[in-house]
Protein backbone atom coordinates (compact mmCIF):
# COMPACT_ATOMS: atom_id res chain seq x y z
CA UNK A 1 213.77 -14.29 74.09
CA UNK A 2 217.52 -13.40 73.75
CA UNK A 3 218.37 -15.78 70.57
CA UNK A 4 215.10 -15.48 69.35
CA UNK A 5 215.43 -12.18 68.55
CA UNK A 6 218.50 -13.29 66.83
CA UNK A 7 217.18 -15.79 64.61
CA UNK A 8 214.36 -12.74 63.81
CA UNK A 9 217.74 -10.69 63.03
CA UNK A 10 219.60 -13.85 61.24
CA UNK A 11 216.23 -14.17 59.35
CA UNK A 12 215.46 -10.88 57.78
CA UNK A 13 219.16 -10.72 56.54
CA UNK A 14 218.27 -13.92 54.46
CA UNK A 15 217.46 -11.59 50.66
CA UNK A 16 216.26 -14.78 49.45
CA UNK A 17 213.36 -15.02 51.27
CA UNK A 18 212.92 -10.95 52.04
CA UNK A 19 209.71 -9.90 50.24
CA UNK A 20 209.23 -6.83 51.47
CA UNK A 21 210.43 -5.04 47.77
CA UNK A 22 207.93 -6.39 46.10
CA UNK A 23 205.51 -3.10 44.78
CA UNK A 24 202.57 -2.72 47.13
CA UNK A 25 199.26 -2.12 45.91
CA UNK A 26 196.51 -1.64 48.45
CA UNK A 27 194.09 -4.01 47.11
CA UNK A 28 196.24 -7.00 46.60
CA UNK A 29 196.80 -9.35 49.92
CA UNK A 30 199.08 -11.61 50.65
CA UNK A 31 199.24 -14.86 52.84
CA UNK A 32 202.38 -16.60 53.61
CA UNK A 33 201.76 -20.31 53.12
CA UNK A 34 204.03 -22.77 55.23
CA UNK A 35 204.12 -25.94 52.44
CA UNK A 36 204.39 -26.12 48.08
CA UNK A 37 201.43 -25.83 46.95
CA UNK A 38 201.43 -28.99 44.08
CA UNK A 39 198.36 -28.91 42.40
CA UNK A 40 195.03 -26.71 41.78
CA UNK A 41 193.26 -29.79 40.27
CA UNK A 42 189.77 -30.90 42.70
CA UNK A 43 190.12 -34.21 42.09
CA UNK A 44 193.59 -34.78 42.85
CA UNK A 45 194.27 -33.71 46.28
CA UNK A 46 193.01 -32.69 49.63
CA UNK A 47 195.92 -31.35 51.05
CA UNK A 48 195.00 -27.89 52.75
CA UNK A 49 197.80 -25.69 51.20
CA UNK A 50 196.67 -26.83 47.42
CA UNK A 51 193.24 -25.82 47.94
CA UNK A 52 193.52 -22.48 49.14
CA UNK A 53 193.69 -21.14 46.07
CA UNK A 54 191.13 -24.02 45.14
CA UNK A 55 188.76 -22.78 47.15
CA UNK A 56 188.82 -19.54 45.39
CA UNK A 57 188.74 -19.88 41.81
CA UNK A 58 185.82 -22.79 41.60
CA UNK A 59 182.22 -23.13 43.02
CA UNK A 60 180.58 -25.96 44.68
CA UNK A 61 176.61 -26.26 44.48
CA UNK A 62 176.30 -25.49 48.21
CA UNK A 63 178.62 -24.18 51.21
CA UNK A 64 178.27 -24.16 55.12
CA UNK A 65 176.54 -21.45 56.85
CA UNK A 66 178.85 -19.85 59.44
CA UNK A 67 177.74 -17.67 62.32
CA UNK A 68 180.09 -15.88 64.47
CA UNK A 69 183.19 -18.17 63.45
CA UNK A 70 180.96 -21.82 64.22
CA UNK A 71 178.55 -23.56 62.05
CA UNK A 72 175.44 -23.59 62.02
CA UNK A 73 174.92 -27.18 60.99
CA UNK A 74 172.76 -25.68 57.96
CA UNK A 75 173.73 -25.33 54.02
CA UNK A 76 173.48 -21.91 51.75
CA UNK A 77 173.19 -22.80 48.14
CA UNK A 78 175.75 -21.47 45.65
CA UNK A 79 175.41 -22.35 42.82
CA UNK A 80 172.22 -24.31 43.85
CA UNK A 81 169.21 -22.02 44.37
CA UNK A 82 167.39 -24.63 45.76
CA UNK A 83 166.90 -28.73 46.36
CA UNK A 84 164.86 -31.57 46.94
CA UNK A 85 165.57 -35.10 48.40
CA UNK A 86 163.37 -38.31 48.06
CA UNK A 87 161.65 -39.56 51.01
CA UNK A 88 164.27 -42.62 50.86
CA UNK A 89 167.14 -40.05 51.22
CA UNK A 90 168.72 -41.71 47.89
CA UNK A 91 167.46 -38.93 45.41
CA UNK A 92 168.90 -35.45 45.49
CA UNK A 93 167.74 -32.80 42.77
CA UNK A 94 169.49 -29.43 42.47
CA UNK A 95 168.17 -26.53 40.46
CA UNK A 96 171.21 -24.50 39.96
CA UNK A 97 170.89 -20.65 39.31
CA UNK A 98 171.44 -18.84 35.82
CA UNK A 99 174.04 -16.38 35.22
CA UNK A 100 176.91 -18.32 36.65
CA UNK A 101 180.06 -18.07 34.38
CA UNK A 102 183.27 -19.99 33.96
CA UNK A 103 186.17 -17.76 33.57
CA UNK A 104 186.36 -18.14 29.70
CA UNK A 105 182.69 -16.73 29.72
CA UNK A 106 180.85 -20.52 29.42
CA UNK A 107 177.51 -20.89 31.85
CA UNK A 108 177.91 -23.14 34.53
CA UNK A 109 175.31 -26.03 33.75
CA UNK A 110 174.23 -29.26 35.12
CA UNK A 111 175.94 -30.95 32.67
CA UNK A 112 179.15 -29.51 33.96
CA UNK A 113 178.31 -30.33 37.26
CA UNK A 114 177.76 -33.86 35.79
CA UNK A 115 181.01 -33.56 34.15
CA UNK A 116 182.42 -32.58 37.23
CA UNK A 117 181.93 -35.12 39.62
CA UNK A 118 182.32 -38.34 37.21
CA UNK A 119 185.42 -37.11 36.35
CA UNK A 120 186.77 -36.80 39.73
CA UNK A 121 185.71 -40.83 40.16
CA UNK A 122 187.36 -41.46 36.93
CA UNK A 123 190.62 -40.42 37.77
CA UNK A 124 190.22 -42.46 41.43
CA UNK A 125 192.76 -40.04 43.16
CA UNK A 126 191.47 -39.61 47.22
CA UNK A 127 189.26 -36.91 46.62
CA UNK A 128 187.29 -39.85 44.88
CA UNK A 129 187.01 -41.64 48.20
CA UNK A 130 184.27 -39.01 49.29
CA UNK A 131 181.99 -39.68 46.72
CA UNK A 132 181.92 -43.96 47.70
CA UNK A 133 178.40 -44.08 48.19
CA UNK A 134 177.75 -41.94 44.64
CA UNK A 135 175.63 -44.21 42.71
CA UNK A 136 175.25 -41.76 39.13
CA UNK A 137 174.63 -38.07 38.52
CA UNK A 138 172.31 -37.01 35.33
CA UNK A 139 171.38 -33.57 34.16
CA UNK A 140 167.69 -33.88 33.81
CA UNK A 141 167.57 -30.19 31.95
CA UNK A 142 169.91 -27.51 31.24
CA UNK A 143 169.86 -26.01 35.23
CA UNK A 144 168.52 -29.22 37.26
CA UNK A 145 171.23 -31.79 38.08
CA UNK A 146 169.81 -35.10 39.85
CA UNK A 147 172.66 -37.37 42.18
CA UNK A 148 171.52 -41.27 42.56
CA UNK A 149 172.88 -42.65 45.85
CA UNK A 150 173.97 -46.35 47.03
CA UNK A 151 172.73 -45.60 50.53
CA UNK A 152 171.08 -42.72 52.17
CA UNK A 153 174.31 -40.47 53.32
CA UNK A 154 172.50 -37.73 56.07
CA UNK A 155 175.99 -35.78 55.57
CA UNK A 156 175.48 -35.60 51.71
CA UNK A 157 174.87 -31.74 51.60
CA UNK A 158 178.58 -30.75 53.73
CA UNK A 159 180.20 -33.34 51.35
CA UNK A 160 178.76 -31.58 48.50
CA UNK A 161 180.23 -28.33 50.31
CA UNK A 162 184.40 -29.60 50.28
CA UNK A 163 187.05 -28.05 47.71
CA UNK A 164 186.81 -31.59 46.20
CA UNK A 165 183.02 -31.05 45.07
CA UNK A 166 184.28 -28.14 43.07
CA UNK A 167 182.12 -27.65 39.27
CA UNK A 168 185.03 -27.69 36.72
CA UNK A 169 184.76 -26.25 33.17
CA UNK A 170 184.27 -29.77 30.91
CA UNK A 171 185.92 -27.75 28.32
CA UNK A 172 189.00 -28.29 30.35
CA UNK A 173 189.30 -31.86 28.56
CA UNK A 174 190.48 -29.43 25.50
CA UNK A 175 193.91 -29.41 27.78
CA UNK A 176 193.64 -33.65 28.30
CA UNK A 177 197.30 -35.42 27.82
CA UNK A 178 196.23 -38.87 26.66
CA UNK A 179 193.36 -39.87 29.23
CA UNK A 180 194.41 -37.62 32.17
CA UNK A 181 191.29 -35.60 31.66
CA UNK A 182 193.25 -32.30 31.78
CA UNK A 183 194.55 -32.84 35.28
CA UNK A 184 198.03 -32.02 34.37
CA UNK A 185 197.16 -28.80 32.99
CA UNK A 186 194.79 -28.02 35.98
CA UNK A 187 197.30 -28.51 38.31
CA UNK A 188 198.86 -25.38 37.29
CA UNK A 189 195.73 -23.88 36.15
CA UNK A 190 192.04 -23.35 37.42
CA UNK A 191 189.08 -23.42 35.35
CA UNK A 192 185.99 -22.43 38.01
CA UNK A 193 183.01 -19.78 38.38
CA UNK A 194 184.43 -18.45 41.15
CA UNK A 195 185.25 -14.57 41.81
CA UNK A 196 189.24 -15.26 41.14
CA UNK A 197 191.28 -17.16 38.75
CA UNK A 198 194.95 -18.48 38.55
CA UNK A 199 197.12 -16.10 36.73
CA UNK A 200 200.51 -17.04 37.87
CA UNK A 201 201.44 -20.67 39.01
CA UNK A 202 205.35 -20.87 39.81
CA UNK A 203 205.83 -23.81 41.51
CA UNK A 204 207.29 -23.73 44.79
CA UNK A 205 206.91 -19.77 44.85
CA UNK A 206 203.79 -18.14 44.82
CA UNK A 207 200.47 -18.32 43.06
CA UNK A 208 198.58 -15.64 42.16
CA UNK A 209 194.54 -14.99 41.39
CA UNK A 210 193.40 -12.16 39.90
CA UNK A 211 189.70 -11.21 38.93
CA UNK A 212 187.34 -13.87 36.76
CA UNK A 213 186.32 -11.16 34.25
CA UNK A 214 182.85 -13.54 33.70
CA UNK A 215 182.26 -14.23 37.63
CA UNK A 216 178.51 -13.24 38.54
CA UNK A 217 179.41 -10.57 40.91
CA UNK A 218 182.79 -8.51 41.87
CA UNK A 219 184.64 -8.95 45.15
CA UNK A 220 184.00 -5.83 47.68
CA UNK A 221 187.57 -4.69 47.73
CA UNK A 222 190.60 -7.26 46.98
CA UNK A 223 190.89 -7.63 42.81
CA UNK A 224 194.40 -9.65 43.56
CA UNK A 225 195.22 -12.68 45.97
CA UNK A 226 198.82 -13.56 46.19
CA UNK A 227 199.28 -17.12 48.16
CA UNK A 228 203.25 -16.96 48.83
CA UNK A 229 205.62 -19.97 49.76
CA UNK A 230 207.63 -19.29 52.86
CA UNK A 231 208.79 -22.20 54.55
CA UNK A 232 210.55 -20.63 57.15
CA UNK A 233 208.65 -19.77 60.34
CA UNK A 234 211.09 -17.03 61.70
CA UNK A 235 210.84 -15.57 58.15
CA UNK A 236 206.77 -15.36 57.70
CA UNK A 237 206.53 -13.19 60.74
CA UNK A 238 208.98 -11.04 60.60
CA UNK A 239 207.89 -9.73 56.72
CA UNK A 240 204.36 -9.69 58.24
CA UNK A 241 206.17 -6.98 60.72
CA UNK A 242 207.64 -5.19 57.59
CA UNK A 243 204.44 -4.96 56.14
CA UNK A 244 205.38 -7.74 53.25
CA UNK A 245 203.03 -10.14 54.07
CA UNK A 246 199.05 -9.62 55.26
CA UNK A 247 198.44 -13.02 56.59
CA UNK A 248 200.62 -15.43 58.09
CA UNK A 249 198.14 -18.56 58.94
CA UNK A 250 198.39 -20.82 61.13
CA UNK A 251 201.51 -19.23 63.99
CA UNK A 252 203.19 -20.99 66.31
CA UNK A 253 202.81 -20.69 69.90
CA UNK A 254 206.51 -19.87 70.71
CA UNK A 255 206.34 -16.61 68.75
CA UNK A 256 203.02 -15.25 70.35
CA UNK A 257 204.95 -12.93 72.38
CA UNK A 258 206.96 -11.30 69.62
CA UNK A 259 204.51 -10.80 67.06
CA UNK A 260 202.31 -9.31 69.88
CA UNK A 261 204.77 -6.69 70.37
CA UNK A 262 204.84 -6.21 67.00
CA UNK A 263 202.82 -2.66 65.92
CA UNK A 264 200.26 -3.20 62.72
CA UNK A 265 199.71 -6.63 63.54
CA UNK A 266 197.32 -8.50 65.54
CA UNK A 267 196.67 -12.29 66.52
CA UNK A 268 193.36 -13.66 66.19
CA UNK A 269 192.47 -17.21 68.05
CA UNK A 270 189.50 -19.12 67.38
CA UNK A 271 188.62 -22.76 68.09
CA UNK A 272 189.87 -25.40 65.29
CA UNK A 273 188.03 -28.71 63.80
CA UNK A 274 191.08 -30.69 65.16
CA UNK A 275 190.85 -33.18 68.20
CA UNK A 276 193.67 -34.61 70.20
CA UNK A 277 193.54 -38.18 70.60
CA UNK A 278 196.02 -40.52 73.27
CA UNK A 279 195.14 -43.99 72.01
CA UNK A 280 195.68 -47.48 73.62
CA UNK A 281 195.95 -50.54 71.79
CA UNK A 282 193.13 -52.36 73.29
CA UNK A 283 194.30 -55.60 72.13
CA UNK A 284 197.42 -55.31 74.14
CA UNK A 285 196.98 -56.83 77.54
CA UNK A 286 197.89 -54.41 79.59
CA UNK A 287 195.13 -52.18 77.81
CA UNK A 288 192.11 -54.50 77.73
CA UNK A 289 191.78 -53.97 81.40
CA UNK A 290 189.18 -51.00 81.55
CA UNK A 291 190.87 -49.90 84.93
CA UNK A 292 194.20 -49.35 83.22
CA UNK A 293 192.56 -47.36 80.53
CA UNK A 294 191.15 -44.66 83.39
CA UNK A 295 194.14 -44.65 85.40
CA UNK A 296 195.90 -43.17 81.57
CA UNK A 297 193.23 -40.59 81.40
CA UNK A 298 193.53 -39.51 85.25
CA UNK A 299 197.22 -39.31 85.00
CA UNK A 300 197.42 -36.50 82.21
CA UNK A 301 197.01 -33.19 82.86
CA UNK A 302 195.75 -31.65 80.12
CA UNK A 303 195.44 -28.54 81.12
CA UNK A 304 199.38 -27.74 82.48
CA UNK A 305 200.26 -29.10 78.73
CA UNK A 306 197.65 -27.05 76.96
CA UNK A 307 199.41 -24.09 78.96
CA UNK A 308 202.93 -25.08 79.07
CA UNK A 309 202.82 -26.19 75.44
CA UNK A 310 199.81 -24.64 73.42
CA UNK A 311 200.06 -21.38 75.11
CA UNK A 312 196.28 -21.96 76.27
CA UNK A 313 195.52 -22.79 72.38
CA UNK A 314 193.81 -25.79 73.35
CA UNK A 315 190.54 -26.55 74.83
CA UNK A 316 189.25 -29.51 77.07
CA UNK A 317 186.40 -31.40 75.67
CA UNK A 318 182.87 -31.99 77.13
CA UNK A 319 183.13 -35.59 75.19
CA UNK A 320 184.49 -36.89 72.25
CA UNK A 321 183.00 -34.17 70.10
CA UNK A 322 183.98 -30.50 69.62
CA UNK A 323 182.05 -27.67 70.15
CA UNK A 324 179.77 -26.94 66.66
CA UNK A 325 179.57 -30.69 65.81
CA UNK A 326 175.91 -32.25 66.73
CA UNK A 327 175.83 -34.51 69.09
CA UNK A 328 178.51 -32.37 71.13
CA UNK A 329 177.12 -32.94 74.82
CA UNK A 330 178.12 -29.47 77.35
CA UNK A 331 176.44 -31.39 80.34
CA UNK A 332 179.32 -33.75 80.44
CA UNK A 333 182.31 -33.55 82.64
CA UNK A 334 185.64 -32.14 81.54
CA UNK A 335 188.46 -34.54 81.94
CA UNK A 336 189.85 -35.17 85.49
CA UNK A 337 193.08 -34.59 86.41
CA UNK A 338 193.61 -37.12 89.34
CA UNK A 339 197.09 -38.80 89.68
CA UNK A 340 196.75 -40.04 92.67
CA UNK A 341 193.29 -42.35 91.87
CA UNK A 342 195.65 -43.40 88.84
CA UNK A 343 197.94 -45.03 90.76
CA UNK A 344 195.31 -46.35 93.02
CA UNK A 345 193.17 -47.90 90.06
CA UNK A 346 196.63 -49.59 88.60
CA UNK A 347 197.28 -51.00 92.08
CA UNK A 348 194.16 -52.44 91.74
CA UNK A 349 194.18 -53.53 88.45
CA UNK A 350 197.88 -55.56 89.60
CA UNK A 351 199.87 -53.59 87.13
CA UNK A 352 203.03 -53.69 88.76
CA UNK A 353 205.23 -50.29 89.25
CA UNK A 354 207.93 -50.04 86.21
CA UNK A 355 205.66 -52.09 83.94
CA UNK A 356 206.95 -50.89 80.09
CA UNK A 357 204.67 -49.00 77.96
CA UNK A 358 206.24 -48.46 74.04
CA UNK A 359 204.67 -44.76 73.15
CA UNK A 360 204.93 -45.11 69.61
CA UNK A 361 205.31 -41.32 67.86
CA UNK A 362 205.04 -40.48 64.61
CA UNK A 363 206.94 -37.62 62.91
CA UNK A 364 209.72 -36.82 60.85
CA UNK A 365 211.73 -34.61 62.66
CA UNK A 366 214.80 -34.76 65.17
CA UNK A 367 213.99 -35.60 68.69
CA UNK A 368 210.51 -36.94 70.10
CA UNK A 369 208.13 -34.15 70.67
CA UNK A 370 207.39 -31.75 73.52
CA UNK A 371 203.55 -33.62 73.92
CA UNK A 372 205.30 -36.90 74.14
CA UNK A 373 207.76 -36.00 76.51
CA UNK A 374 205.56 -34.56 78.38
CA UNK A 375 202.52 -37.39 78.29
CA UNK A 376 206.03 -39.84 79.21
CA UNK A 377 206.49 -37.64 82.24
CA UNK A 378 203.04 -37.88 83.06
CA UNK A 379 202.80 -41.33 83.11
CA UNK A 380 206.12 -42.13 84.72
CA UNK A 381 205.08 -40.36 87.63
CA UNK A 382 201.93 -42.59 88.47
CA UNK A 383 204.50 -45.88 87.73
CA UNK A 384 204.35 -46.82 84.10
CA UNK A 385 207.53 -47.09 82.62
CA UNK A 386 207.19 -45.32 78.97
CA UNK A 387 209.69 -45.83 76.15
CA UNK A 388 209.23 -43.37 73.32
CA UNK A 389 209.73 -44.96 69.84
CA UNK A 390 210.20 -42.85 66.82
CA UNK A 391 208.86 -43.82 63.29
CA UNK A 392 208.68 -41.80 60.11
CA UNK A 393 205.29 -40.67 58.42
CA UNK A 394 206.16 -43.46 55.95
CA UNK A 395 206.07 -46.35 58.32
CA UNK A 396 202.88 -45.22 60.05
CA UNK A 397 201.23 -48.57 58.66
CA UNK A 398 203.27 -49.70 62.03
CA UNK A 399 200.52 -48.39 63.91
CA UNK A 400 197.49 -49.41 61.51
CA UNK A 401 198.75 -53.36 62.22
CA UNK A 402 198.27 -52.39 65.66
CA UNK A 403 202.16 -52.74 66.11
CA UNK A 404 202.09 -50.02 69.62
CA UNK A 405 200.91 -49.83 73.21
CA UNK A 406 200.10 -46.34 72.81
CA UNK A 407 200.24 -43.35 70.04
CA UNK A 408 198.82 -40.01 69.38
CA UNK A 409 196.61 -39.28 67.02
CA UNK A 410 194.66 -35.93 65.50
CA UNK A 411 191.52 -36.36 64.02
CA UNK A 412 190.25 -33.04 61.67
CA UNK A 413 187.06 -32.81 61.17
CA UNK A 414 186.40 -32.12 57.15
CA UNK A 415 182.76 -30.85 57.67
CA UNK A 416 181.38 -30.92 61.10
CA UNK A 417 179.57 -33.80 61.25
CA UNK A 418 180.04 -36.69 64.24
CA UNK A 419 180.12 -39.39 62.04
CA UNK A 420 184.41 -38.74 60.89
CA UNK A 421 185.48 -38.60 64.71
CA UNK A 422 183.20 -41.82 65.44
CA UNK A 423 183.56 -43.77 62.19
CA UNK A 424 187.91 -42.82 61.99
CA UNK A 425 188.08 -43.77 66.25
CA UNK A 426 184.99 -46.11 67.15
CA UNK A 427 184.15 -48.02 64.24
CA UNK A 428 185.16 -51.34 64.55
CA UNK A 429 185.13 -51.71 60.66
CA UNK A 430 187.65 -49.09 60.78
CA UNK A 431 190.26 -51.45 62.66
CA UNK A 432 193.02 -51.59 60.60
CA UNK A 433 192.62 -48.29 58.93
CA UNK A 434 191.71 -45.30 61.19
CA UNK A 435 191.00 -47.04 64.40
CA UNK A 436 193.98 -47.06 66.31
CA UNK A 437 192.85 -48.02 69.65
CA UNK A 438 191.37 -51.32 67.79
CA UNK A 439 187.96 -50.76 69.74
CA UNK A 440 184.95 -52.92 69.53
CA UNK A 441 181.51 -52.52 70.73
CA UNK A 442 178.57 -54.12 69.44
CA UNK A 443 176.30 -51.57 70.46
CA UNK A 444 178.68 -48.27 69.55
CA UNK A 445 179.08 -50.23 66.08
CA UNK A 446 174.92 -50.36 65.72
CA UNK A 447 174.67 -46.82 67.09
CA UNK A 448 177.43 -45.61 64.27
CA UNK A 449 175.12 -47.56 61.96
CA UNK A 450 171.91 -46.37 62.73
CA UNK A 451 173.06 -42.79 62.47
CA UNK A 452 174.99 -43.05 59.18
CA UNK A 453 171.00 -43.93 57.52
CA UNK A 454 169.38 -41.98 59.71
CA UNK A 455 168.26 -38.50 57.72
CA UNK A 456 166.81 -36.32 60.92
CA UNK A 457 169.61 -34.48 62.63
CA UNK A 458 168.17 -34.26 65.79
CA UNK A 459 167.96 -37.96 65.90
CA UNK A 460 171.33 -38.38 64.84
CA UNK A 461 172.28 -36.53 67.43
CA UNK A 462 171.16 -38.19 70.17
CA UNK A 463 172.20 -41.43 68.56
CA UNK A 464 175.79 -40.24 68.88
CA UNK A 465 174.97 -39.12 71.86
CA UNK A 466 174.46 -41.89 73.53
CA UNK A 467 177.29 -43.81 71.67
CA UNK A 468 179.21 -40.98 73.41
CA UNK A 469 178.23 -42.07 76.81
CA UNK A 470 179.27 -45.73 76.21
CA UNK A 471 183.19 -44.89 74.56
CA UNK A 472 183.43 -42.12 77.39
CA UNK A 473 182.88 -45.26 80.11
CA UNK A 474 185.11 -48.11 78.47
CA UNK A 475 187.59 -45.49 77.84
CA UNK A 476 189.06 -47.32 74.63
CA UNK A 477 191.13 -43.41 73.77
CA UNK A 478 192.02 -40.86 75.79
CA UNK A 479 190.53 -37.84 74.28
CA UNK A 480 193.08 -34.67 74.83
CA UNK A 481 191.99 -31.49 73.70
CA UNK A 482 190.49 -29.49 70.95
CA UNK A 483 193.18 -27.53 69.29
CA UNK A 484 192.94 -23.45 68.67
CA UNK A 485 194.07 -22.16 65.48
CA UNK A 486 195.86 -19.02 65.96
CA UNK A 487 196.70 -16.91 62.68
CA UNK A 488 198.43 -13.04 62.39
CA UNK A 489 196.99 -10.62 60.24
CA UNK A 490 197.83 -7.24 59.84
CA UNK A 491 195.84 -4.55 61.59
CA UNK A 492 194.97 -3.12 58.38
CA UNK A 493 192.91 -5.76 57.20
CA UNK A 494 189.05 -5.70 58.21
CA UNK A 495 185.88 -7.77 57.44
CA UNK A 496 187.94 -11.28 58.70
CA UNK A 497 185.23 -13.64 58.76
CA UNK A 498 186.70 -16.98 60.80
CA UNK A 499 185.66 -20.40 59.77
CA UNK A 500 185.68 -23.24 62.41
CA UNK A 501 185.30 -25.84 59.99
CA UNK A 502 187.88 -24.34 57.51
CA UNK A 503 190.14 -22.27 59.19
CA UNK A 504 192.99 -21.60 56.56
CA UNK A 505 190.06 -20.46 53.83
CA UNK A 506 189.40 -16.93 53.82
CA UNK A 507 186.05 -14.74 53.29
CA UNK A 508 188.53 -12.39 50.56
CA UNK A 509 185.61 -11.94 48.79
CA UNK A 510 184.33 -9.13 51.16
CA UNK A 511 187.28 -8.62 53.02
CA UNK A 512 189.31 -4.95 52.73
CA UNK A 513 192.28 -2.72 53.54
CA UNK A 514 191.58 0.38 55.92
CA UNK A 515 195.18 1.60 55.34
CA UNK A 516 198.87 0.63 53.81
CA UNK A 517 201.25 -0.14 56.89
């Protein structure tokens, strides 16, 4: 605790990063942010830090219905008041409500909806990678907006809910540089219904949101939203001490004890959409032996690292699938912890004691992690002889050729729906691409397949249910834990509503300051 405290000390000397002169006024809040953010534009990026502000400024036509911090696996509309589907699944036709404005006073139409969404496969950045099975959109009358699917898609709705489906202003093409369709300008600049616009972009700084003057309603309390770049972890928490910063989101483990101490702010812990994976290569020798596969999973003891290294922020799983996904199964056993029937079941399976094991990691800083160090110490001890390689971010195709014996993966779960943890792991389509253990089953493949056209969620569910069942017994992964996500506000702040399916996006719409630390 000795030289953290000095870094703290070392840190809030550092004026170029201090924040805390900035002129406070009660009902703007501020949120540290850990990475640039690059671009406000919806069909340009999914990275998490861009569409924070994102998330704010535009409206999609629906959004997820949260409960107590989880999901309820039902949709609200937003700017839809209401919907039909066709009996096929392939028709969906949204009447959107009246008196929804753009921030330069415009009503939000179907025919910017239309706008919207063809324009985001038009530019064919990823975002346009969700909308694959998006056949055509028309807008049948001035407030009814009709989408024309390839295939029935039972998770259409909680795409339809993603920063990505944001409505943007078509007047935005007014800002176009040749046939960008404004997305240069919008990168900088928002052009939404929501309750806040951009009014300050400086890049690699801050941006700032103030009040749509034309948004249908007013916020409760905060008429300013300040995201703030602070790369430094040492620095976001100790101006959240000073009072400079409202929100640092998420913290590291290794500071929980400090910041605890720390009067006017509190931690706040809550379950994240992010899942732990160990994967085997199953085409590797070694691996396609079932027995081997078990003894890995027996060997690890997931709960020492969850303490040891997550501070208790991580969860074991009933399953493959989180709690607040359907198809997540509480009757199954938690992972066993059993190193002795390890080394039994690799006796049996003639794997002889020393026998190498490349743990291929992937990361881009100095020194192999503390979770690979300690999943090498793990499986040392039960005879396996595991080499740690190091690659960069960049050369992660390495592990996509299926160029590894074993690698860690974490899988977040967009919307919760089963179908990105068992299409991304399972899917033996997916080989190549997301599947890293390079599993294949017939029968998990027709399961996945069934599901993915299958329009009644409680048959869906038992579907992946029972595909569940089958990767739990072959083993093809070793499923680790489902992460917490752990953020510090200050104690001033009330009416935090917690998302488990977005965690960094905040309710600031009817959030609200009790005091001024």
């Amino acid at each position: 605790m000795r030289c953290f405290a000095t870094l703290l000390l070392t840190a809030s000397c550092l004026v170029a990063c201090d924040v805390s002169d900035i002129a406070r006024d009660p009902k703007r809040i501020t949120m540290a942010v850990s990475r640039d953010i690059t671009s406000l534009d919806p069909a340009l990026t999914f990275i998490t830090a861009n569409q924070l502000a994102m998330n704010l400024a535009y409206e999609k036509l629906v959004v997820a219905e949260v409960v107590d911090g989880k999901p309820t696996g039902g949709m609200m509309g937003q700017l839809a008041e209401s919907w039909d589907v066709s009996a096929d699944g392939l028709t969906w036709t949204f009447f959107l409500r009246q008196g929804h404005r753009f921030d330069d006073g415009s009503e939000v139409t179907a025919e910017a909806v239309k706008f919207s969404f063809e324009r985001t496969l038009k530019l064919k950045a990823p975002p346009s990678q969700f909308l694959f099975f998006l056949r055509s959109v028309e807008a049948v009358a001035t407030h009814e907006v009709r989408f024309t699917l390839r295939t029935p898609i039972p998770f259409f709705l909680q795409v339809l809910a993603v920063p990505t489906a944001s409505i943007v202003n078509p007047r935005v093409l007014s800002q176009a540089n040749g046939s960008d369709l404004g997305s240069r300008w919008l990168s900088t600049h928002t052009a939404g219904s929501g309750l806040y616009r951009v009014e300050r972009f400086e890049m690699g700084q801050q941006v700032t949101l103030k009040l749509n003057p034309h948004a249908h309603r007013k916020p409760d309390y905060f008429n300013e939203i300040n995201f703030l770049i602070v790369k430094d972890d040492t620095t976001r928490i100790v101006q959240l001490a000073k009072g400079a910063i409202d929100i640092v989101d998420p913290v590291a483990g290794s500071v929980d004890d400090w910041v605890k101490a720390q009067p006017g702010v509190r931690i706040v812990t809550g379950l994240s959409p992010t899942v732990a994976f160990l994967h085997m290569n199953n085409e590797r020798p070694l691996f396609q032996d079932v027995r081997v596969r078990r003894a890995i999973s027996l060997a690890i003891d997931r709960e020492l690292i969850a303490k040891a290294l997550y501070k208790g922020r991580a969860s074991l799983l009933h399953g493959v699938l989180p709690a607040g996904v359907p198809g997540h199964d509480e009757t199954l056993a938690l992972p066993r912890f059993d190193p002795q029937a390890a080394r039994a079941l690799l006796r049996e399976a003639r794997v002889a004691p020393g026998t190498p094991v490349k743990f291929t990691v992937v990361g881009d800083s100095n020194g192999a992690s503390p979770l690979a160090l300690a999943i090498k110490g793990q499986l040392d001890a039960v005879g396996l002889n595991v080499v740690i390689e190091r690659i960069s971010t960049a050369a992660r195709n390495k592990i996509m050729k299926g160029d590894f014996d074993i690698t860690t993966q974490s899988i977040n779960l967009d919307f919760p729906d089963p179908s990105i943890v068992f299409n991304f792991v399972y899917n033996s389509a997916m080989i190549g691409g997301a599947n890293f253990p390079r599993y294949r089953n017939v029968t998990v493949d027709r399961l996945i397949g069934i599901a993915d056209q299958t329009l009644d969620s409680a048959v869906r569910a038992d579907l992946y249910r029972q595909a569940q069942h089958i990767v739990l017994d072959e083993m093809p992964s070793v499923v680790l834990f489902q992460l917490d996500w752990q953020r510090a506000i200050g104690s001033d702040i009330a009416g935090v509503n917690y998302n488990f399916s977005q965690p960094t996006f905040y309710n600031f719409e009817s959030m609200r300051r009790t005091s001024l630390r």
